[in-house]
Protein backbone atom coordinates (compact mmCIF):
# COMPACT_ATOMS: atom_id res chain seq x y z
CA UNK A 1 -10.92 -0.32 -2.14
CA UNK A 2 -11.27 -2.84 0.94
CA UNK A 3 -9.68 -6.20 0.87
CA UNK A 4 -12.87 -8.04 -0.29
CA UNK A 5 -11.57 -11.12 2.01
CA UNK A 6 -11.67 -8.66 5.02
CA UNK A 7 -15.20 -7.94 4.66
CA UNK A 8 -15.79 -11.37 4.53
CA UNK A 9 -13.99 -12.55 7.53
CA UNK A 10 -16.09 -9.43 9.32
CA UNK A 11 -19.18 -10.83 8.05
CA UNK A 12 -18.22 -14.17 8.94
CA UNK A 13 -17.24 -13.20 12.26
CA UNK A 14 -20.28 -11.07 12.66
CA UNK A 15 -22.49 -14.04 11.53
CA UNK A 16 -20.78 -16.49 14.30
CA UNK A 17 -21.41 -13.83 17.20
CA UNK A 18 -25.34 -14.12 16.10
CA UNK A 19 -27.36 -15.96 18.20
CA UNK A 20 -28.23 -19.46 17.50
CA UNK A 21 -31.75 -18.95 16.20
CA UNK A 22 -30.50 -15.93 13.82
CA UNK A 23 -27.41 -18.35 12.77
CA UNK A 24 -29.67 -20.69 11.44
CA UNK A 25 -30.51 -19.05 8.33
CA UNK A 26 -27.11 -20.07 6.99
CA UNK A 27 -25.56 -18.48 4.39
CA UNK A 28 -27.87 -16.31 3.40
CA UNK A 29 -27.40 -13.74 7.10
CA UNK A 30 -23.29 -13.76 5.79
CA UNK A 31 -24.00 -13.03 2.09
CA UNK A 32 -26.46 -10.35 3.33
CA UNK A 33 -23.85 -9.07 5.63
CA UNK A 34 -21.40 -8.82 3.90
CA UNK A 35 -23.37 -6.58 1.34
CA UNK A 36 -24.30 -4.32 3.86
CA UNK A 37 -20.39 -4.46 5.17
CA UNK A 38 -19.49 -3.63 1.66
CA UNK A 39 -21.88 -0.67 0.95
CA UNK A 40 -21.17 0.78 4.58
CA UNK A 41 -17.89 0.74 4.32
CA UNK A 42 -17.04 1.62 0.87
CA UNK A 43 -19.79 5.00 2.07
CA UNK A 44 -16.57 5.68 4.73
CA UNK A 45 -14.37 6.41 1.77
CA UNK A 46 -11.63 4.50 2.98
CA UNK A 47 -7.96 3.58 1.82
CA UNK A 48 -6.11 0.48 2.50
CA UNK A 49 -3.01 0.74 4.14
CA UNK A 50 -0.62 0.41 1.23
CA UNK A 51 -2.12 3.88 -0.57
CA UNK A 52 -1.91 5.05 3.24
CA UNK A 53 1.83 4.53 3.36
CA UNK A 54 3.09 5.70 0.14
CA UNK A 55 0.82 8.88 0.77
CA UNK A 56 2.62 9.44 3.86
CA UNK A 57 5.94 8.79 2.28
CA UNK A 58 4.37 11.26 -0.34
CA UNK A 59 4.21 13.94 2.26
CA UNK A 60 7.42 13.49 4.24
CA UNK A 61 9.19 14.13 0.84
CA UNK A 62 7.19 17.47 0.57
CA UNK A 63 7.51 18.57 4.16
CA UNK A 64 11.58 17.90 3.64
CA UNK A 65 11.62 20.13 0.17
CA UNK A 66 9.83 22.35 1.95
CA UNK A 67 12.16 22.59 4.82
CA UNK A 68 14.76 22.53 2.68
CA UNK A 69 12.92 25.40 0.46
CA UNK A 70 12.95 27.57 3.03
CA UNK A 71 16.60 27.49 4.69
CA UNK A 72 17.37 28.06 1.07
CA UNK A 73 15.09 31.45 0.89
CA UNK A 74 16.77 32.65 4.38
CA UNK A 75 19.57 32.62 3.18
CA UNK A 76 18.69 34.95 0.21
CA UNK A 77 17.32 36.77 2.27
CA UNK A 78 20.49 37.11 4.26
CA UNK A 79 22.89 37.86 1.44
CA UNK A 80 20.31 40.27 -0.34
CA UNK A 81 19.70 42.24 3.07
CA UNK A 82 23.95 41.78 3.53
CA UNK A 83 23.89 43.42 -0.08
CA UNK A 84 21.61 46.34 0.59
CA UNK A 85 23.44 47.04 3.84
CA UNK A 86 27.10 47.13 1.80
CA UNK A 87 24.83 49.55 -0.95
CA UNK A 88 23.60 52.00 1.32
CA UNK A 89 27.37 51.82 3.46
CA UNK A 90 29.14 52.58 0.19
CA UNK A 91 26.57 55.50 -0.87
């Protein structure tokens, strides 16, 4: 969810960069929008930049597992084919 004060700085900023005639309705062009602000944005599916972060911390954690995940199967890999070589040597 956006930072409801964000929207209405936008909206406030969109409403001063109006022209003089449309300003003039007052409050009633910034409640309006910042409704349409709202709606828009909230269509965008957006997250705010703390779930950002800790989703990104999220996936660096995975990616390192990972990583780490598959050194670890190499290696098996190694000492199995190692294994099988010593098996077939001996036979």
């Amino acid at each position: 969810m956006l930072d409801p004060k964000k929207i209405e700085q936008i909206a406030r900023q969109l409403h001063n960069a109006m022209p003089k005639g449309v300003k003039e309705f007052g409050d009633d062009v910034e409640k309006k929008l910042r409704t349409v602000l709202q709606s828009q944005l909230n269509k965008l599916d957006l997250v705010n930049r703390e779930e950002f972060d800790v989703q990104t911390q999220v996936l660096l954690r995975t990616r390192e597992k990972l990583a780490a995940m598959e050194q670890r199967l190499n290696e098996l890999e190694a000492r199995l084919a190692e294994a099988d070589k010593k098996a077939q040597q001996a036979e």
